[in-house]
Protein backbone atom coordinates (compact mmCIF):
# COMPACT_ATOMS: atom_id res chain seq x y z
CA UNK A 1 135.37 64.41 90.66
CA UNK A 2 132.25 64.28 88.56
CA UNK A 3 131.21 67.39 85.97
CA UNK A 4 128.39 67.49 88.31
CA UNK A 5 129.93 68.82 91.41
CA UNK A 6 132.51 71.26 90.15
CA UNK A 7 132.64 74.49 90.61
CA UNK A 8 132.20 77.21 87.95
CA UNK A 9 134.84 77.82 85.92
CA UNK A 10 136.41 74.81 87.67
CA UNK A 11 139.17 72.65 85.03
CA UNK A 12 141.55 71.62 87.44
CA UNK A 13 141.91 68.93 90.28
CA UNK A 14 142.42 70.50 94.06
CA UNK A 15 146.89 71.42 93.76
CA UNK A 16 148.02 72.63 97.46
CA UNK A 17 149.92 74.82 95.35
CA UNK A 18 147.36 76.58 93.46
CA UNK A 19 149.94 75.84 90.06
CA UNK A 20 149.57 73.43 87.15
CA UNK A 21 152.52 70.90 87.36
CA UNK A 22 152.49 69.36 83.20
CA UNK A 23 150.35 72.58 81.89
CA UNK A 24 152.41 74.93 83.49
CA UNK A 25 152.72 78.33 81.62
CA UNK A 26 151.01 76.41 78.71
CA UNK A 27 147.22 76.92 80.60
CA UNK A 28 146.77 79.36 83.52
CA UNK A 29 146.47 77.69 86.42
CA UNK A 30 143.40 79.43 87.47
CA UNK A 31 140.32 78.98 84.64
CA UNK A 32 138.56 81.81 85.54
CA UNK A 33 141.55 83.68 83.65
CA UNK A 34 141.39 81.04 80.62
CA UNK A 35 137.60 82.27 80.50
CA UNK A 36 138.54 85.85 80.93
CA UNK A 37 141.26 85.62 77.94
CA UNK A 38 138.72 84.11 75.57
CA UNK A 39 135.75 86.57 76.71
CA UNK A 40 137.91 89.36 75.84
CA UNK A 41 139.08 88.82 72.93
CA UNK A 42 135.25 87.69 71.47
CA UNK A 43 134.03 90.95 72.59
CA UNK A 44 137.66 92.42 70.79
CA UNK A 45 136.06 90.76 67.60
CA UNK A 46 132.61 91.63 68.18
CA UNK A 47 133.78 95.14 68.21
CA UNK A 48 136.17 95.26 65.15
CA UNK A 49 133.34 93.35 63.43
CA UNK A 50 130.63 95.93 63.88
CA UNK A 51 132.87 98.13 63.01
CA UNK A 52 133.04 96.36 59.51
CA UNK A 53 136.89 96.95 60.28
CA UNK A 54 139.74 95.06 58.09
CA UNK A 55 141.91 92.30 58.92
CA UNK A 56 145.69 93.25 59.21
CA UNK A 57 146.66 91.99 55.55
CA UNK A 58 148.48 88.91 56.97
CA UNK A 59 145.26 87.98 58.90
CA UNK A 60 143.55 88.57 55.67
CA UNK A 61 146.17 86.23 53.56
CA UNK A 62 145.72 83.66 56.45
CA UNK A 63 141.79 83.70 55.80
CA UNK A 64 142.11 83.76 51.85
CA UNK A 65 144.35 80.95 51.71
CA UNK A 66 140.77 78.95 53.67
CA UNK A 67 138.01 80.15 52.34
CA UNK A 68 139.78 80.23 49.17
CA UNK A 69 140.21 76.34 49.59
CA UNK A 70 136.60 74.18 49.39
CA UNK A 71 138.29 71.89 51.75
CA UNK A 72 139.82 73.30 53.79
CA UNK A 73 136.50 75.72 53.90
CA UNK A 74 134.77 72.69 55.54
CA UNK A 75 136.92 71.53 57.67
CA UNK A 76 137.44 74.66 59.13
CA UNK A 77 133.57 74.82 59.70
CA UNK A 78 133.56 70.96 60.95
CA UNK A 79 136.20 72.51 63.83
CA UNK A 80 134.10 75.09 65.11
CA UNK A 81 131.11 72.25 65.54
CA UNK A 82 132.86 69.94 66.76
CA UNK A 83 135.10 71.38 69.29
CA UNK A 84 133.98 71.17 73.24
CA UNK A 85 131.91 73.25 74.61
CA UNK A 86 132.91 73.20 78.23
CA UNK A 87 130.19 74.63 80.50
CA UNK A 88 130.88 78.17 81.93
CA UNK A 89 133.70 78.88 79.36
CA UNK A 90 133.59 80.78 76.29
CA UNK A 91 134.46 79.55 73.37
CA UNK A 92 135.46 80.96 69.87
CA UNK A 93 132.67 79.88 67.87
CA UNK A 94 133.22 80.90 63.84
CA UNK A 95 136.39 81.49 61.93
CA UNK A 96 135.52 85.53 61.75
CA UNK A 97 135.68 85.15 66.09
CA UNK A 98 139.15 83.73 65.64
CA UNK A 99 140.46 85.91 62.70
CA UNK A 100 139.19 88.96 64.68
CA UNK A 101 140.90 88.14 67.86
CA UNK A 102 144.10 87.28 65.86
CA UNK A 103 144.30 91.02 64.67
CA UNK A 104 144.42 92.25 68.54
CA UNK A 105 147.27 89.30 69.28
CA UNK A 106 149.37 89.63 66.54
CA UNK A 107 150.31 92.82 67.11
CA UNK A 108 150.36 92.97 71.16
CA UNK A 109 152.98 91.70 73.19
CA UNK A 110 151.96 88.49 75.40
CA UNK A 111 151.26 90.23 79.30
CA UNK A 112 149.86 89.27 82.38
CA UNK A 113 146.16 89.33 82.36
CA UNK A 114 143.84 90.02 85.38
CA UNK A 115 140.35 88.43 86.09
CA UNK A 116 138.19 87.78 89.22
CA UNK A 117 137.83 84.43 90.65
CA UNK A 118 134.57 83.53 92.40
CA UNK A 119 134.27 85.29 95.65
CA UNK A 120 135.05 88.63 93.36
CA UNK A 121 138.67 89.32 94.16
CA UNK A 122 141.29 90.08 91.42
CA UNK A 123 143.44 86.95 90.54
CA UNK A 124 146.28 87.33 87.57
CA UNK A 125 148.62 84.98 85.30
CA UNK A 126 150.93 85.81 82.56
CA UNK A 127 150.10 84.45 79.24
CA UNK A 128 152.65 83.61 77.33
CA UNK A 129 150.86 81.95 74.51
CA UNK A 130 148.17 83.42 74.19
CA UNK A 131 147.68 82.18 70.07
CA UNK A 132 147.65 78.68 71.97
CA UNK A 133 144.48 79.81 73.81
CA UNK A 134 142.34 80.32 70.88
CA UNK A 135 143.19 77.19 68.95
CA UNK A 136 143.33 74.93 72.26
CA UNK A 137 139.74 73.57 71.93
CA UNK A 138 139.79 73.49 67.99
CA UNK A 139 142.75 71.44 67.89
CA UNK A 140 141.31 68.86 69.88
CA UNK A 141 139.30 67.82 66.89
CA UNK A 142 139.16 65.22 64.11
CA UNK A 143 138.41 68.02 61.43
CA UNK A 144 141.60 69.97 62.87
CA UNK A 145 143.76 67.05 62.43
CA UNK A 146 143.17 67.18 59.12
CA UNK A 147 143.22 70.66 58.48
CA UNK A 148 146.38 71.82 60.29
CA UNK A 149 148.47 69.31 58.97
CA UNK A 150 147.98 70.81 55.45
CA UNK A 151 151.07 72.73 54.41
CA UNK A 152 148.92 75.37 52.70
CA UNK A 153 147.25 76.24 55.79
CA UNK A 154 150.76 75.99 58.00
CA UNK A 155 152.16 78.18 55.54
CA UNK A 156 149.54 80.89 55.85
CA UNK A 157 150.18 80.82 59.70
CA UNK A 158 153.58 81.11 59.72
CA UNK A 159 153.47 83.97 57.75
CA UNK A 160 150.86 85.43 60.61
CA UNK A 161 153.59 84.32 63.54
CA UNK A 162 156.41 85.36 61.42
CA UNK A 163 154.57 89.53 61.31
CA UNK A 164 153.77 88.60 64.91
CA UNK A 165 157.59 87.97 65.91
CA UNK A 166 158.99 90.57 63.55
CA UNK A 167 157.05 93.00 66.56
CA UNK A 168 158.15 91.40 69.26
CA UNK A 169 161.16 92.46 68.32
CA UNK A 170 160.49 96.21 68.07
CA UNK A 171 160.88 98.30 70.68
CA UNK A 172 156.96 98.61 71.03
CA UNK A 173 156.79 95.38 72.02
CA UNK A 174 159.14 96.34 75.71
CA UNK A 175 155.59 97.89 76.72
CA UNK A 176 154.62 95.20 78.61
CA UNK A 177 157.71 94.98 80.52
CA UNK A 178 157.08 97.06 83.39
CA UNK A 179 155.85 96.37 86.96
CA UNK A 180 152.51 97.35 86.28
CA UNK A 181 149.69 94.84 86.81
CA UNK A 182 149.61 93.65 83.31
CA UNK A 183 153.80 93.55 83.53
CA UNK A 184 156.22 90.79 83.19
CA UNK A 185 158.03 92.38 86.22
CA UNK A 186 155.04 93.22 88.49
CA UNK A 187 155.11 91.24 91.67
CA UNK A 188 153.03 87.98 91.39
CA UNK A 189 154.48 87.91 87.20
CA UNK A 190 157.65 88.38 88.41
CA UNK A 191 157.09 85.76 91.30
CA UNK A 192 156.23 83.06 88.28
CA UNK A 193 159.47 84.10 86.47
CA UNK A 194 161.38 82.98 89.15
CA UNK A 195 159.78 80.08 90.92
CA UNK A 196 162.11 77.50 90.90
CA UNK A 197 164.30 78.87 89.13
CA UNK A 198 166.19 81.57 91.02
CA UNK A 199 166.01 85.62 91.86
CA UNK A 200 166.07 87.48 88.04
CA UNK A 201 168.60 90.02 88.19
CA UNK A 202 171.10 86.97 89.66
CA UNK A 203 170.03 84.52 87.36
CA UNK A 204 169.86 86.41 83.81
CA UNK A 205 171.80 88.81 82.21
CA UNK A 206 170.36 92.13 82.85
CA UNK A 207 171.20 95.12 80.23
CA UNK A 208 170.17 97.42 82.87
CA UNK A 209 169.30 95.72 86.64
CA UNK A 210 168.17 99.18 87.68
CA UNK A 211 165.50 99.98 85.29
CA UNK A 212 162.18 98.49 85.48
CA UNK A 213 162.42 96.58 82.41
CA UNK A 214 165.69 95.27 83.06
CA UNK A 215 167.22 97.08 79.84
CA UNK A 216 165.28 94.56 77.31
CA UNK A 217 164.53 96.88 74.54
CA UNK A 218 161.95 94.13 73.00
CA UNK A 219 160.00 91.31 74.11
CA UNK A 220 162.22 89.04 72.37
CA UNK A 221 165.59 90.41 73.92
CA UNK A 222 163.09 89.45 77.06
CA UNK A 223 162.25 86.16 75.90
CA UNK A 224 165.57 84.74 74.25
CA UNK A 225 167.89 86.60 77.53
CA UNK A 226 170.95 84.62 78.13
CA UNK A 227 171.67 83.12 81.90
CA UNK A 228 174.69 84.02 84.25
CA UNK A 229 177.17 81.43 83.91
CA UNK A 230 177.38 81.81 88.28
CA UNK A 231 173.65 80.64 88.20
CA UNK A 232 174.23 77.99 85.77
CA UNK A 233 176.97 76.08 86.35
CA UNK A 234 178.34 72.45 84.42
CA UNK A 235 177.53 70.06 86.88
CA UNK A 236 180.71 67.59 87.24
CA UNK A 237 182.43 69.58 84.50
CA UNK A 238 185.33 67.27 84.23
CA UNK A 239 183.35 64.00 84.17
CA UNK A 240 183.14 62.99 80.36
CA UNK A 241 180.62 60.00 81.14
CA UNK A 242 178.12 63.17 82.21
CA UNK A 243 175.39 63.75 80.07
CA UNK A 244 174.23 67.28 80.76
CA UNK A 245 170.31 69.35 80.42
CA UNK A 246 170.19 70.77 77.28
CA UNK A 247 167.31 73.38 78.40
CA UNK A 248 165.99 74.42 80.93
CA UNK A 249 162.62 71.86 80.89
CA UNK A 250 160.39 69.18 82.65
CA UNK A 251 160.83 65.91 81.76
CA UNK A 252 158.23 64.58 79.68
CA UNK A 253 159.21 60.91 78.52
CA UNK A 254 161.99 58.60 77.94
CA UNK A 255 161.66 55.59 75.64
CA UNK A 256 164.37 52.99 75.00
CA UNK A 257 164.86 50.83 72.26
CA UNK A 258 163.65 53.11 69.91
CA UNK A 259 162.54 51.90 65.76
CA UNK A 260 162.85 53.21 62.60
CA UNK A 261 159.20 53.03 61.70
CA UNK A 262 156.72 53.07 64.47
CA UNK A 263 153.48 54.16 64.75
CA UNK A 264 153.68 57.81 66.23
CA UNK A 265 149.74 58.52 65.14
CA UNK A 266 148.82 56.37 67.84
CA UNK A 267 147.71 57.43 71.45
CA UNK A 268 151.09 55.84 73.03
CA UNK A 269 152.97 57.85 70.53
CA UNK A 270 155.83 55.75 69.88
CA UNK A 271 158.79 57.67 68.19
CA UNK A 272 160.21 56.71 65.11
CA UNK A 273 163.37 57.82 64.05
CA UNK A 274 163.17 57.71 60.50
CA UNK A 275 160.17 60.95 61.02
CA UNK A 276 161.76 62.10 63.89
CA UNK A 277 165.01 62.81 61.70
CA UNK A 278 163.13 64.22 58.81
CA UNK A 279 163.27 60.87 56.84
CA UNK A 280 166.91 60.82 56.51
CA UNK A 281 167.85 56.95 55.88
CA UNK A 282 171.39 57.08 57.13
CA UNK A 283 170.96 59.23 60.20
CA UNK A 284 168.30 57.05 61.39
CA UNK A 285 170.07 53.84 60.84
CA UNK A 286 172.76 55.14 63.13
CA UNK A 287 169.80 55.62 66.38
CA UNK A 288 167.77 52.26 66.05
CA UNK A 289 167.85 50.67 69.05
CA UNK A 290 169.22 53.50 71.02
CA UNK A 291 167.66 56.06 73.79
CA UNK A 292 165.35 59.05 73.59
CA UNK A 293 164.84 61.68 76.41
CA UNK A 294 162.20 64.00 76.20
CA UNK A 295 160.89 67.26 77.87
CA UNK A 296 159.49 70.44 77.41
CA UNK A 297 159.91 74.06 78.24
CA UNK A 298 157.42 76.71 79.33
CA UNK A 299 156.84 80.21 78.41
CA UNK A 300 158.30 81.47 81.87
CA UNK A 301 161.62 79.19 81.08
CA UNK A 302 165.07 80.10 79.93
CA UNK A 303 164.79 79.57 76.01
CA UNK A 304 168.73 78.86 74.96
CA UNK A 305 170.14 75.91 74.08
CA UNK A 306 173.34 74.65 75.27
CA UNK A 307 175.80 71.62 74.21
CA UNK A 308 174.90 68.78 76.38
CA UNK A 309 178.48 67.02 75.82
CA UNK A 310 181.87 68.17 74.34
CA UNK A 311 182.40 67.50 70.73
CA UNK A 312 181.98 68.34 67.17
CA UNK A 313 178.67 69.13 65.67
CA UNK A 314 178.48 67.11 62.40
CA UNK A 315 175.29 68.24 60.88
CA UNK A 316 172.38 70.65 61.12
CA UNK A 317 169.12 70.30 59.86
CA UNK A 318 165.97 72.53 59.85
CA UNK A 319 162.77 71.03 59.30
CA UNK A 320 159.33 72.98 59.04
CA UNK A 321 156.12 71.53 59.86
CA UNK A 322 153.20 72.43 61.68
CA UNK A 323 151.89 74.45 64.94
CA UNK A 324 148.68 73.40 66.88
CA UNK A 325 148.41 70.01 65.09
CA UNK A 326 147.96 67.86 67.99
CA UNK A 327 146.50 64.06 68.04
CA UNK A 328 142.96 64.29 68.85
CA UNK A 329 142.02 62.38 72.28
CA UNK A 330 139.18 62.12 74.49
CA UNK A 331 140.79 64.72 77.12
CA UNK A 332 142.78 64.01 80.15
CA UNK A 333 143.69 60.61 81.47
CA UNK A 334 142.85 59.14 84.95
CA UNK A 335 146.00 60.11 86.23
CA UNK A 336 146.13 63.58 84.90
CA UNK A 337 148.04 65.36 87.66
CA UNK A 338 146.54 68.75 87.02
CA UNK A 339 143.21 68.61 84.73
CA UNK A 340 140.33 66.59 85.92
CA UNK A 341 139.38 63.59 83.87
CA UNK A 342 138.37 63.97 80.19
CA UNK A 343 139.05 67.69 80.26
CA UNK A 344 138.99 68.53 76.61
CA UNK A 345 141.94 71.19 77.01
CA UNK A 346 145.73 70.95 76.56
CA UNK A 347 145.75 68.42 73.84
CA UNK A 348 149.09 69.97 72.33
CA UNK A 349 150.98 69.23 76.01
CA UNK A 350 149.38 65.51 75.56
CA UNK A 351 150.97 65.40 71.99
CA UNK A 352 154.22 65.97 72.88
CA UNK A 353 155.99 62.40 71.31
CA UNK A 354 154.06 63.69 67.88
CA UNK A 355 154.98 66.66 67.83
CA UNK A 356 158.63 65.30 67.29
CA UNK A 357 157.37 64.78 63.95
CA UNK A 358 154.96 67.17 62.91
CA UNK A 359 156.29 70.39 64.61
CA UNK A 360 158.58 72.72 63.23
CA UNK A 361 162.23 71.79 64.64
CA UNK A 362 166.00 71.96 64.89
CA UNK A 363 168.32 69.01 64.56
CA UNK A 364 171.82 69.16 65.55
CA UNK A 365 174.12 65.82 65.08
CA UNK A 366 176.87 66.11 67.57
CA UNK A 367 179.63 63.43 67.68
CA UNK A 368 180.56 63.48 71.43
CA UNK A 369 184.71 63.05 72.13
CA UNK A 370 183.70 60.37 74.49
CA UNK A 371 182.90 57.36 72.25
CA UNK A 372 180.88 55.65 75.13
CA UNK A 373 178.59 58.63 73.89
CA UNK A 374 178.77 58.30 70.24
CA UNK A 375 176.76 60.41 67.97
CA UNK A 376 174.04 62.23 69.26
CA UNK A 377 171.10 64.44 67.95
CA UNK A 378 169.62 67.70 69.87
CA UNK A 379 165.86 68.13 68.03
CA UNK A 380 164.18 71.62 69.11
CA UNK A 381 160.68 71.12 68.81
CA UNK A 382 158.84 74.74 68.05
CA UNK A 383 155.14 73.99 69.84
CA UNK A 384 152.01 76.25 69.00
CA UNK A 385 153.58 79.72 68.28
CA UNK A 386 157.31 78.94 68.31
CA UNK A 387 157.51 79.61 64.45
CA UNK A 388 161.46 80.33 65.15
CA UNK A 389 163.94 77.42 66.21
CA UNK A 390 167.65 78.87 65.94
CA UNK A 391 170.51 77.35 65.45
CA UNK A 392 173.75 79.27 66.32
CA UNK A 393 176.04 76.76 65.66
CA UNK A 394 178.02 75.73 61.97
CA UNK A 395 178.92 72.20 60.92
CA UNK A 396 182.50 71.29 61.96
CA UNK A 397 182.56 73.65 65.10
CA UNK A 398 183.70 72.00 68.28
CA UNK A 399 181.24 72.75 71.45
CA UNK A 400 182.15 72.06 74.85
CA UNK A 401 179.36 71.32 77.45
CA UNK A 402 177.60 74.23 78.35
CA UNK A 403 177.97 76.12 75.33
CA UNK A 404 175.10 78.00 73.80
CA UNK A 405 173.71 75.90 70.72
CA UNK A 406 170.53 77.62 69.52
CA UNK A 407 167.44 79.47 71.22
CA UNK A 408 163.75 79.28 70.32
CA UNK A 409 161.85 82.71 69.60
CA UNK A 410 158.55 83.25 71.98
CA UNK A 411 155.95 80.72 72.89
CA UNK A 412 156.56 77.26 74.40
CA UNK A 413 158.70 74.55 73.13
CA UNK A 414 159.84 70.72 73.71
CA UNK A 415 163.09 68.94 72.88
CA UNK A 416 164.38 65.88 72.68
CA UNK A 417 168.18 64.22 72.68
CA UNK A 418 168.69 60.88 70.48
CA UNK A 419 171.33 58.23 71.91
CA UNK A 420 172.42 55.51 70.03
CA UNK A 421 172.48 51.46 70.84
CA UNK A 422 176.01 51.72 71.68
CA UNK A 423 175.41 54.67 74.47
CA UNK A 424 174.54 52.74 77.69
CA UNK A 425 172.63 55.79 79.54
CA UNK A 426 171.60 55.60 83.25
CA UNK A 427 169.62 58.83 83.62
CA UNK A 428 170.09 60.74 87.09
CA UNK A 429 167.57 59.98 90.20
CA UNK A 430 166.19 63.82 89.93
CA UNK A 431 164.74 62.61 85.95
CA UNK A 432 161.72 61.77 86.58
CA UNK A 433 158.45 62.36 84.33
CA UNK A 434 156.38 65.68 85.44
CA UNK A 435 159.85 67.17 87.29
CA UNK A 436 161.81 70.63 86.15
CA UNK A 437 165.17 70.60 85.66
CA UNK A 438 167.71 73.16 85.10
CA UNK A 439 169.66 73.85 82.61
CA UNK A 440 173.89 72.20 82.69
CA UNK A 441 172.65 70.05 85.27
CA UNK A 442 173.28 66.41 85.05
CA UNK A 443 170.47 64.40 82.83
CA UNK A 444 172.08 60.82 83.08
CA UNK A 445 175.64 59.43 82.73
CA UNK A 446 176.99 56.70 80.10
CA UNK A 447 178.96 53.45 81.18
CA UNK A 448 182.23 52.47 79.53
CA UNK A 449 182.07 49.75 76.86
């Protein structure tokens, strides 16, 4: 369909559904709530501007550290001019728009939000990365590739998503969970919790089933909630060929015959171990040639981890990195199943591979008792505001399949699982790219040498 004949406020190609398939929970489905998200929080800064009001003092810290930096001063000026301009959609224009509408974010819990859609009648989405929303557009630019890869300026926003999860988990932050319209448990929120993924109270572990918020005293007791072992069964359980869903995800990718070095700057995003593993020569060594499996989680997911084979977990890594670097492109493909073509938005979903990389993640080296398996490494990628990737296991500790591994704290988030050469994986007839999948559910099975 041509810019020419879409309708206002119009990103997305015609879905029977009405829901984004590879954007889902990352973008709201309908754009006349991206537009009212953005439009609220300019006139949010407009206000607090007039007002001559001050920046919370990690919002302040976080503009310092840029305007204290010539560089990264233009740069962040470059962004703001060079990012799209899509018609009928605000945009945040200036680094005071963005800093101001941080303020109201960073200390609010993410909710559902409420606009009107064309013909005037209320339509609503949860938004459960809301940070993402502001710095989708910038992103997508050649000044913000420089920029956000700079550890000074990574630094400076952690420490703004660090103040901003230290209140999610306050009791404060449980305001949102309520049934009203701007609830987590109001009817159509609710209804987006569990599509596809089963009735709440059966699925998750409730504190309190009864009460409207389902006993979570904070949005991240919400967020990080652990699943009913009933609802999540181990697939095949005593199969030790079965390689088992890590998370609860959609398949993004799987690449075989994986390198060392490869070029993961370019637009096919080729992954190279020796990056991937946080330049660790002898962990690397042990992958080339071998298998990796890809996909990602949204906001509306379960957020655990869980072991995807029996064994011993060897070592544990953490790596930080960035947030909403993403590799600039020229918007969505051809075959874009839910944005139209060369829609500028959702860069960060199309920069998945690099994000094993450049984002902030988790490694976990398991050494499966089935040697058709071999070694294996878990990576939690942290994506936009996922500034926490938790491990919850130790070095030496045996897992069996199923158990809990790590979590990551609010936000959206990828992962990925590293085979070696050795591990002759044939992945299920359910993988396929663009597909959810639940968690302890079979992901592929490995032939005997």
């Amino acid at each position: 369909m041509s810019t020419s004949t879409r309708k206002p406020n119009t990103y997305l190609r015609g879905r029977p559904t009405g829901r984004l398939g590879r954007y889902n929970g990352w973008l709201p489905a309908r754009p006349e709530v991206y537009a009212e998200f953005i439009k609220h929080h300019r006139q949010v800064g407009k206000e607090r501007r007039r007002a001559r009001a001050q920046h919370l003092p990690v919002v302040q810290q976080f503009a310092d550290t840029i305007n204290n930096d010539p560089e990264m001063s233009v740069l962040m000026d470059q962004i703001f001019l060079q990012a799209a301009k899509p018609p009928n959609l605000d945009t945040v224009d200036n680094l005071d728009e963005l800093l101001y509408a941080m303020d109201a974010i960073v200390v609010a819990a993410p909710k559902f939000y409420n606009a009107k859609d064309e013909n005037g009648n209320i339509i609503g989405e949860p938004i459960g990365v809301p940070m993402l929303l502001l710095f989708d557009l910038l992103s997508n630019t050649a000044a913000a590739y420089d920029l956000f890869r700079k550890p000074a300026f990574n630094d400076a926003l952690k420490a703004v998503l660090d103040e901003w999860g230290r209140y999610l988990t306050t009791t404060e932050s449980s305001n949102v969970l309520n049934n009203s319209e701007e609830g987590w448990f109001g009817d159509v929120a609710l209804a987006s919790l569990e599509a596809g993924r089963g009735d709440f109270n059966s699925t998750y572990v409730c504190p309190d089933p009864n009460a409207v918020s389902r006993g979570f005293q904070s949005w991240d007791a919400f967020f990080t909630r652990e699943v009913q072992p009933q609802a999540r069964p181990v697939d095949a359980p005593t199969d030790k060929s079965i390689i088992h869903n890590a998370c609860e995800s959609t398949t993004y990718n799987i690449a075989y015959e994986v390198k060392k070095h490869d070029q993961f700057w370019l637009k096919a995003q080729k992954y190279s171990l020796y990056d991937m593993l946080n330049k660790d020569d002898q962990m690397a060594d042990k992958f080339v040639g071998g298998t990796v499996y890809q996909a990602f989680l949204s906001p509306q997911d379960y957020h655990r981890w869980h072991a995807p084979v029996d064994g011993t977990v060897v070592k544990t890594v953490q790596v930080p990195g960035t947030y909403y670097a993403v590799l600039p492109d020229a918007g969505a493909e051809e075959d874009d199943p839910d944005l139209q073509p060369g829609d500028p938005h959702g860069a960060l979903i199309r920069s998945q591979g690099y994000l094993n990389v450049s984002s902030a993640r988790s490694l976990i080296y398991i050494q499966a008792d089935n040697p058709d398996i071999g070694l294996i490494c878990f990576i939690g990628i942290g994506m936009a505001e996922v500034s926490t990737c938790e491990i919850i296991v130790e070095e030496g500790q045996k897992v069996k399949t199923g158990d809990q591994i790590g979590m990551f704290h609010f936000g959206g988030s990828s992962h990925s699982i590293i085979f070696g050469p050795q591990s002759k994986v044939t992945f299920a007839d359910v993988i396929e790219v663009d597909k959810h999948n639940l968690v302890n559910s079979i992901l592929a099975q490995v032939a005997k040498a």
